[in-house]
N, C-alpha and C. Protein backbone atom coordinates (compact mmCIF):
# COMPACT_ATOMS: atom_id res chain seq x y z
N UNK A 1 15.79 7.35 -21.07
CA UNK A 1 15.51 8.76 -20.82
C UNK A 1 14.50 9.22 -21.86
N UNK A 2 13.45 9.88 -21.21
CA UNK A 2 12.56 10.48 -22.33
C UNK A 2 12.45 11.85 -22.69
N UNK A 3 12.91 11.92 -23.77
CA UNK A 3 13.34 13.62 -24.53
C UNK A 3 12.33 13.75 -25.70
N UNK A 4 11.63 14.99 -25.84
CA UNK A 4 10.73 15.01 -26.40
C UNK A 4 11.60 14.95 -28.00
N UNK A 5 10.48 14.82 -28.79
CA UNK A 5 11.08 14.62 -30.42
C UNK A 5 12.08 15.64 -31.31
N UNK A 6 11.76 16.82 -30.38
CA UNK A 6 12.88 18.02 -30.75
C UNK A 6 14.06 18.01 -30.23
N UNK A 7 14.22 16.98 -29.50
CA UNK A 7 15.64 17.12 -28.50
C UNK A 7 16.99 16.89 -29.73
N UNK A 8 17.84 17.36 -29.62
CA UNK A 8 19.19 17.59 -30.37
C UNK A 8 20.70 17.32 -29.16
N UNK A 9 21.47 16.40 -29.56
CA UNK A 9 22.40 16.17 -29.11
C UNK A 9 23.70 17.07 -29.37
N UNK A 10 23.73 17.36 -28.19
CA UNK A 10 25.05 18.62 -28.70
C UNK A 10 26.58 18.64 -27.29
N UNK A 11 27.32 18.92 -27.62
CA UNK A 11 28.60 18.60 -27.29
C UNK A 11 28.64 19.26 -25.96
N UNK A 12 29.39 18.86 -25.01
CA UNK A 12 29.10 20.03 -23.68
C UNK A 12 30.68 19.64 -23.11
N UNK A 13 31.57 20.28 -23.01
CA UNK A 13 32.77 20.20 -22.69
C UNK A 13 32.74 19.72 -20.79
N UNK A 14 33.80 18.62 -21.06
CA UNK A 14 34.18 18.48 -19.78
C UNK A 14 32.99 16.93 -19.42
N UNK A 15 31.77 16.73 -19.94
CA UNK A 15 31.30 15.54 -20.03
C UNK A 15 31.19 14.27 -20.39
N UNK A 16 31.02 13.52 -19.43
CA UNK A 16 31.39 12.17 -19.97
C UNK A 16 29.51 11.19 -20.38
N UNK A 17 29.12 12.18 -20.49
CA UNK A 17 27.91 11.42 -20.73
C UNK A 17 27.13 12.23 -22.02
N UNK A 18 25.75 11.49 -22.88
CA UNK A 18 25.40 12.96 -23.81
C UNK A 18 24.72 13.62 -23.36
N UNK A 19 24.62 14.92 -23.71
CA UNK A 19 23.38 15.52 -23.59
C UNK A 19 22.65 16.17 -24.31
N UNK A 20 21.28 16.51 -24.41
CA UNK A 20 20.51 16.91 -25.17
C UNK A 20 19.86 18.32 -24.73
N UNK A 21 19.43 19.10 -26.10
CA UNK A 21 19.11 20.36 -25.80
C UNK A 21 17.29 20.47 -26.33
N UNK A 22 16.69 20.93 -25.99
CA UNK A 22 15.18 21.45 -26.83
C UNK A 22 15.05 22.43 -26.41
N UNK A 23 13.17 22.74 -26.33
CA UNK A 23 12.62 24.07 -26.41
C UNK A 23 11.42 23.82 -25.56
N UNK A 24 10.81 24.50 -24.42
CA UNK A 24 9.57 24.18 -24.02
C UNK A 24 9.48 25.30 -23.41
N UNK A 25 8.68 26.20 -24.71
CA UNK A 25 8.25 27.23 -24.54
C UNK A 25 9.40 28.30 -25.13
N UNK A 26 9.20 29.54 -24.16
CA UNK A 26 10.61 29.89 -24.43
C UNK A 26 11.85 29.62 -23.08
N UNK A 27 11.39 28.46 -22.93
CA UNK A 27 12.83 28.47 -22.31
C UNK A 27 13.67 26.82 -23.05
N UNK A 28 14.92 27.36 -23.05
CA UNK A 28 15.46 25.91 -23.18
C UNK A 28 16.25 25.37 -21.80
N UNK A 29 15.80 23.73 -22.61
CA UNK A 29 16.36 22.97 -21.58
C UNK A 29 17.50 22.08 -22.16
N UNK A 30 18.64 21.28 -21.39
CA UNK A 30 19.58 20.41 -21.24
C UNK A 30 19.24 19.67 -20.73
N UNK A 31 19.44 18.45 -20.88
CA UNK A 31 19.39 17.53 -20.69
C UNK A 31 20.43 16.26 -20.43
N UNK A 32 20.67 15.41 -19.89
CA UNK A 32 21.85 14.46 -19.55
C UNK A 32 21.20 13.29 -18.35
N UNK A 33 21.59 11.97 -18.35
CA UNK A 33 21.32 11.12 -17.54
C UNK A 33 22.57 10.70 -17.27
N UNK A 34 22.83 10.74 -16.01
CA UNK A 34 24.26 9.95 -15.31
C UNK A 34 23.77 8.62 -14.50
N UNK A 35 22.56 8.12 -14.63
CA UNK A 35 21.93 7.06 -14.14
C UNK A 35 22.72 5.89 -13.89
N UNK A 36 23.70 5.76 -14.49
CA UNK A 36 24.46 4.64 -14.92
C UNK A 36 26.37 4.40 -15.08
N UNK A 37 26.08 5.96 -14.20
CA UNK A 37 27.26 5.93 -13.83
C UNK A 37 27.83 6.38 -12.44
N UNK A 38 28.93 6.15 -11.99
CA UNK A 38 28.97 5.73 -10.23
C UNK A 38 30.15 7.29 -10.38
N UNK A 39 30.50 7.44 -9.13
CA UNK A 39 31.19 9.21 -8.49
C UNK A 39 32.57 8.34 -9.15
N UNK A 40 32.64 9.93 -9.81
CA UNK A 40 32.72 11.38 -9.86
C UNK A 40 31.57 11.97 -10.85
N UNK A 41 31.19 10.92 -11.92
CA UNK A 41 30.88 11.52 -12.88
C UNK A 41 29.67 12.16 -12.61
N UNK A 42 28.58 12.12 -12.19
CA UNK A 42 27.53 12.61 -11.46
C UNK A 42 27.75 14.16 -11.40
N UNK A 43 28.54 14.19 -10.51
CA UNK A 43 28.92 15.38 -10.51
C UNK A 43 29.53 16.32 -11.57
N UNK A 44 30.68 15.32 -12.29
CA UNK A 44 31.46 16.19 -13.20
C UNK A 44 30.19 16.99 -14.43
N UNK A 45 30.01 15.83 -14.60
CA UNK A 45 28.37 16.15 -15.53
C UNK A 45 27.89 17.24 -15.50
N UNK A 46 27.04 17.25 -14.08
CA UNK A 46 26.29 18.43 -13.38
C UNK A 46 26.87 19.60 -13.74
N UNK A 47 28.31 19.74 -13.04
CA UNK A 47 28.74 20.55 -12.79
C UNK A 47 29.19 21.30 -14.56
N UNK A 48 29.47 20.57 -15.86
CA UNK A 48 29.79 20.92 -16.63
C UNK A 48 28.37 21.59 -17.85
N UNK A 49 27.01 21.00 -17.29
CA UNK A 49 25.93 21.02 -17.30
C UNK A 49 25.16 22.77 -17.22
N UNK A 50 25.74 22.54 -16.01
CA UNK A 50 25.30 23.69 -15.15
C UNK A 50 26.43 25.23 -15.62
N UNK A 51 27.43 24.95 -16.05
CA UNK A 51 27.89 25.75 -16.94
C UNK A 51 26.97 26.53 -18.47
N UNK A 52 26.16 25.81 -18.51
CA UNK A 52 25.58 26.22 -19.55
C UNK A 52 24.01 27.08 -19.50
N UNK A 53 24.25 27.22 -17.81
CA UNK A 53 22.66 28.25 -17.67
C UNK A 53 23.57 29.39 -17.00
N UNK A 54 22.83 30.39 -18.30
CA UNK A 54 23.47 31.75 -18.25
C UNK A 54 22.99 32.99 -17.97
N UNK A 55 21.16 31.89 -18.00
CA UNK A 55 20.28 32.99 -17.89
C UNK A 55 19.11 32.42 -17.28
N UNK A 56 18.06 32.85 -17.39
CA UNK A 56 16.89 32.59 -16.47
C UNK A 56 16.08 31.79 -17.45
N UNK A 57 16.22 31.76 -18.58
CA UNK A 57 15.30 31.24 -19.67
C UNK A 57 15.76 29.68 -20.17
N UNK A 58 17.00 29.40 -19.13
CA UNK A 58 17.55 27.92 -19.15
C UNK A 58 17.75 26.99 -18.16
N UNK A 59 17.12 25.80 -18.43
CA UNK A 59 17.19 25.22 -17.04
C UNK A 59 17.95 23.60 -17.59
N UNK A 60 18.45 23.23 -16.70
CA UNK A 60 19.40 21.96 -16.78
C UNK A 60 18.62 21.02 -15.84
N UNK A 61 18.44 19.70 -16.65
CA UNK A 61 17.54 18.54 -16.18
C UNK A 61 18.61 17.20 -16.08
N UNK A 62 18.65 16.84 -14.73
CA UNK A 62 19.59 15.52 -14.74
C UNK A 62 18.53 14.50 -14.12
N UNK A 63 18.90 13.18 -14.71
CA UNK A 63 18.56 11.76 -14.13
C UNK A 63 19.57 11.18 -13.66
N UNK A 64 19.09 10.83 -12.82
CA UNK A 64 20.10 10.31 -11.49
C UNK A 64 19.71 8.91 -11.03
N UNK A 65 20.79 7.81 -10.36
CA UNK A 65 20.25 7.03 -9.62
C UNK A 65 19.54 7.53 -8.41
N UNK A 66 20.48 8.67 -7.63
CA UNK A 66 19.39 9.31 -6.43
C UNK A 66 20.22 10.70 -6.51
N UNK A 67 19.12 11.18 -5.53
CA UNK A 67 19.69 12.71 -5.10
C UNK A 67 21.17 13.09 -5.09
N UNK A 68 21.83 14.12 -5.84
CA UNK A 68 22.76 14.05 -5.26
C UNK A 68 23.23 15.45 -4.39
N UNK A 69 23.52 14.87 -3.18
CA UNK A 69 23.45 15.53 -1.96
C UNK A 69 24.55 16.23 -2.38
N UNK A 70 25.74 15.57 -2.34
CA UNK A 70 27.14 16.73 -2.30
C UNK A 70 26.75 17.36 -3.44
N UNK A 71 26.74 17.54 -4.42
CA UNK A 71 26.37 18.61 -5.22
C UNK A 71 25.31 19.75 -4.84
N UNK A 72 24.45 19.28 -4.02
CA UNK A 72 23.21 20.49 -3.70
C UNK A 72 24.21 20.94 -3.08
N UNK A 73 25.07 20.42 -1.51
CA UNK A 73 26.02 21.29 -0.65
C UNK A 73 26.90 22.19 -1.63
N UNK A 74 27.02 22.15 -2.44
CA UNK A 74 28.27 22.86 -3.10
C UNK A 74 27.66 24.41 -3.76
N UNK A 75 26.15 23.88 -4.62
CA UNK A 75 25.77 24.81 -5.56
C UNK A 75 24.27 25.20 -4.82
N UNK A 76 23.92 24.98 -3.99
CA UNK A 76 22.08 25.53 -3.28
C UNK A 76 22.48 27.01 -3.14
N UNK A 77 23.61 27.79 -2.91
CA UNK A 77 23.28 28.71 -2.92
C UNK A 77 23.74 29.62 -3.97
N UNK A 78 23.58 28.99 -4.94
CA UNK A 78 24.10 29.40 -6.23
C UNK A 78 23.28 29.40 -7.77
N UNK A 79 22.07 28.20 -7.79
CA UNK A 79 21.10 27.79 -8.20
C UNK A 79 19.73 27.25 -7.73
N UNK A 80 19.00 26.97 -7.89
CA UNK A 80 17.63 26.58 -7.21
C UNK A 80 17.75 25.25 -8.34
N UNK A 81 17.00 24.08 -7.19
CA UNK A 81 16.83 22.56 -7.84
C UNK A 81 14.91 22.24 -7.17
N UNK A 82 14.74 21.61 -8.11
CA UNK A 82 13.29 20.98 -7.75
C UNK A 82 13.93 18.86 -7.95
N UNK A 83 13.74 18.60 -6.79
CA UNK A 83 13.83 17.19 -6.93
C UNK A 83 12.15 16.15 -7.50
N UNK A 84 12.37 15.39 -8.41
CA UNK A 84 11.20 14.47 -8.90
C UNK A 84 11.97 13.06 -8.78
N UNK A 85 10.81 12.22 -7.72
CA UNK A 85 10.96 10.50 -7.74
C UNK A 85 10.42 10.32 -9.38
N UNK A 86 11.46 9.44 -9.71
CA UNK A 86 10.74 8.50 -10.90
C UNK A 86 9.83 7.55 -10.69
N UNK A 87 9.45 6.69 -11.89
CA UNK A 87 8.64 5.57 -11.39
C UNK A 87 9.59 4.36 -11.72
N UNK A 88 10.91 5.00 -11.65
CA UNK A 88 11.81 3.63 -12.61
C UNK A 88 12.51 3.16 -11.24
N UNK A 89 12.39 4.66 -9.93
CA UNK A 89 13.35 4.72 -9.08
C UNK A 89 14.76 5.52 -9.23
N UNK A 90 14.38 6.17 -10.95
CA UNK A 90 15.57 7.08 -10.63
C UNK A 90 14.66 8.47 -10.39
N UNK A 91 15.52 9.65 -9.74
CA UNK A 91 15.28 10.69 -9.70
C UNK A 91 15.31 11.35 -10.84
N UNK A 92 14.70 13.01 -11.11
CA UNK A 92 15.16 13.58 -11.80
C UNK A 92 15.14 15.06 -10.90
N UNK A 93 16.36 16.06 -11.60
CA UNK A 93 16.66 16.79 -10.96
C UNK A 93 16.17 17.99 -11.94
N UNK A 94 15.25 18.92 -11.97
CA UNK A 94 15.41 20.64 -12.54
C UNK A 94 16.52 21.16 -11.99
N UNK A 95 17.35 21.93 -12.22
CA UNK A 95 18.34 23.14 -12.15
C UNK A 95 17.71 24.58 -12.56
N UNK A 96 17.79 25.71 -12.05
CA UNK A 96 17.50 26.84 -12.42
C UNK A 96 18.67 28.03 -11.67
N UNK A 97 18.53 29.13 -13.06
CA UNK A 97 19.50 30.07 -12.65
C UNK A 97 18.90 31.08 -12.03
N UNK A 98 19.86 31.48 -10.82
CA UNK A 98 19.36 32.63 -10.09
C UNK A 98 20.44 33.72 -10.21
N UNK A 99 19.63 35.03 -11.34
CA UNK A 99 19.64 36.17 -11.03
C UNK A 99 20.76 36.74 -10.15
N UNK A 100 22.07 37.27 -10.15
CA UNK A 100 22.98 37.16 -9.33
C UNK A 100 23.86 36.33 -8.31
N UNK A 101 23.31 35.48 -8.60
CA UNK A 101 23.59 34.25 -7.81
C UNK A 101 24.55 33.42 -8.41
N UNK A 102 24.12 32.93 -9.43
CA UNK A 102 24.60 31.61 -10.24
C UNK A 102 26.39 31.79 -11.10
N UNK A 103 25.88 33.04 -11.33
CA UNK A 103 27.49 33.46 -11.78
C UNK A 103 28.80 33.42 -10.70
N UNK A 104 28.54 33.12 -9.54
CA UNK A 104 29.19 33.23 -8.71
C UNK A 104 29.85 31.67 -8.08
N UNK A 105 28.96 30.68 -8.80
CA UNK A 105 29.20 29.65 -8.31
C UNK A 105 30.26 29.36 -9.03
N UNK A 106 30.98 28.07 -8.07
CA UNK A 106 32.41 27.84 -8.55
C UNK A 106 32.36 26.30 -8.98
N UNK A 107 32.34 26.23 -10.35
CA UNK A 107 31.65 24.93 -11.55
C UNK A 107 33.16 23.92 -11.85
N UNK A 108 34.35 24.39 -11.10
CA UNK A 108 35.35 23.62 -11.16
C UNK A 108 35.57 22.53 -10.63
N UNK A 109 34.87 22.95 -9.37
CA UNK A 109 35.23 21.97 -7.84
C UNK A 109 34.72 20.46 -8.04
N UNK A 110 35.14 19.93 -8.98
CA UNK A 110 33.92 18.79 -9.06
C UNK A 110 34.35 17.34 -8.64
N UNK A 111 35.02 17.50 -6.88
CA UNK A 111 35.00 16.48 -6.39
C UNK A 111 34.09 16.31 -5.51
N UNK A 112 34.15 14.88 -5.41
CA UNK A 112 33.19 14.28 -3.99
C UNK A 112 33.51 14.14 -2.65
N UNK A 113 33.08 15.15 -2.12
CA UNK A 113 34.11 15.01 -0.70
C UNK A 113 32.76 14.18 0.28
């Protein structure tokens, strides 16, 4: 995973993977790769991830083996995602908070149906 030189590892409850925080610009970002790990955690991740944009000036970045679909079904109308192919073949995912929206989503549910 490539995190620029400011990235800082910091604790995120409920995750089983690390993740990292910086600065680009004024917004910060999170960071986490579940690349390498198979369901639930994908999700649990995300979902504990995504707890941590509270505002518009934070966006949550996951690497993935691929898309993950049940998670867009759960949270698309709760956050906005931009999907990027890698060149490794993994994805990476932007997360962004929407403005009345995002507070509403329900960050518990974090099975794979």
């Amino acid at each position: 995973m490539n995190l620029p030189e400011n990235a800082e590892k910091i604790d995120v409850t409920g995750a089983s993977v690390d993740f990292y925080t910086y600065k680009e610009g004024n917004t910060t970002i999170f960071q986490f790769d579940s690349s390498m790990t198979g369901p639930p955690e994908p999700m649990v991740n995300a979902m504990a991830g995504l707890k941590l944009l509270d505002d518009s000036n934070k966006k949550l970045v996951m690497i993935n083996h691929k898309a993950p679909g049940g998670l867009f079904s759960k949270i698309g109308d709760n956050f906005s995602y931009v999907i990027q192919d890698l060149d490794d073949g993994k994805v990476k995912v932007v997360f962004s908070y929407i403005d009345g929206a995002s507070k509403k989503a329900d960050l518990n549910d974090t099975s794979c149906h």
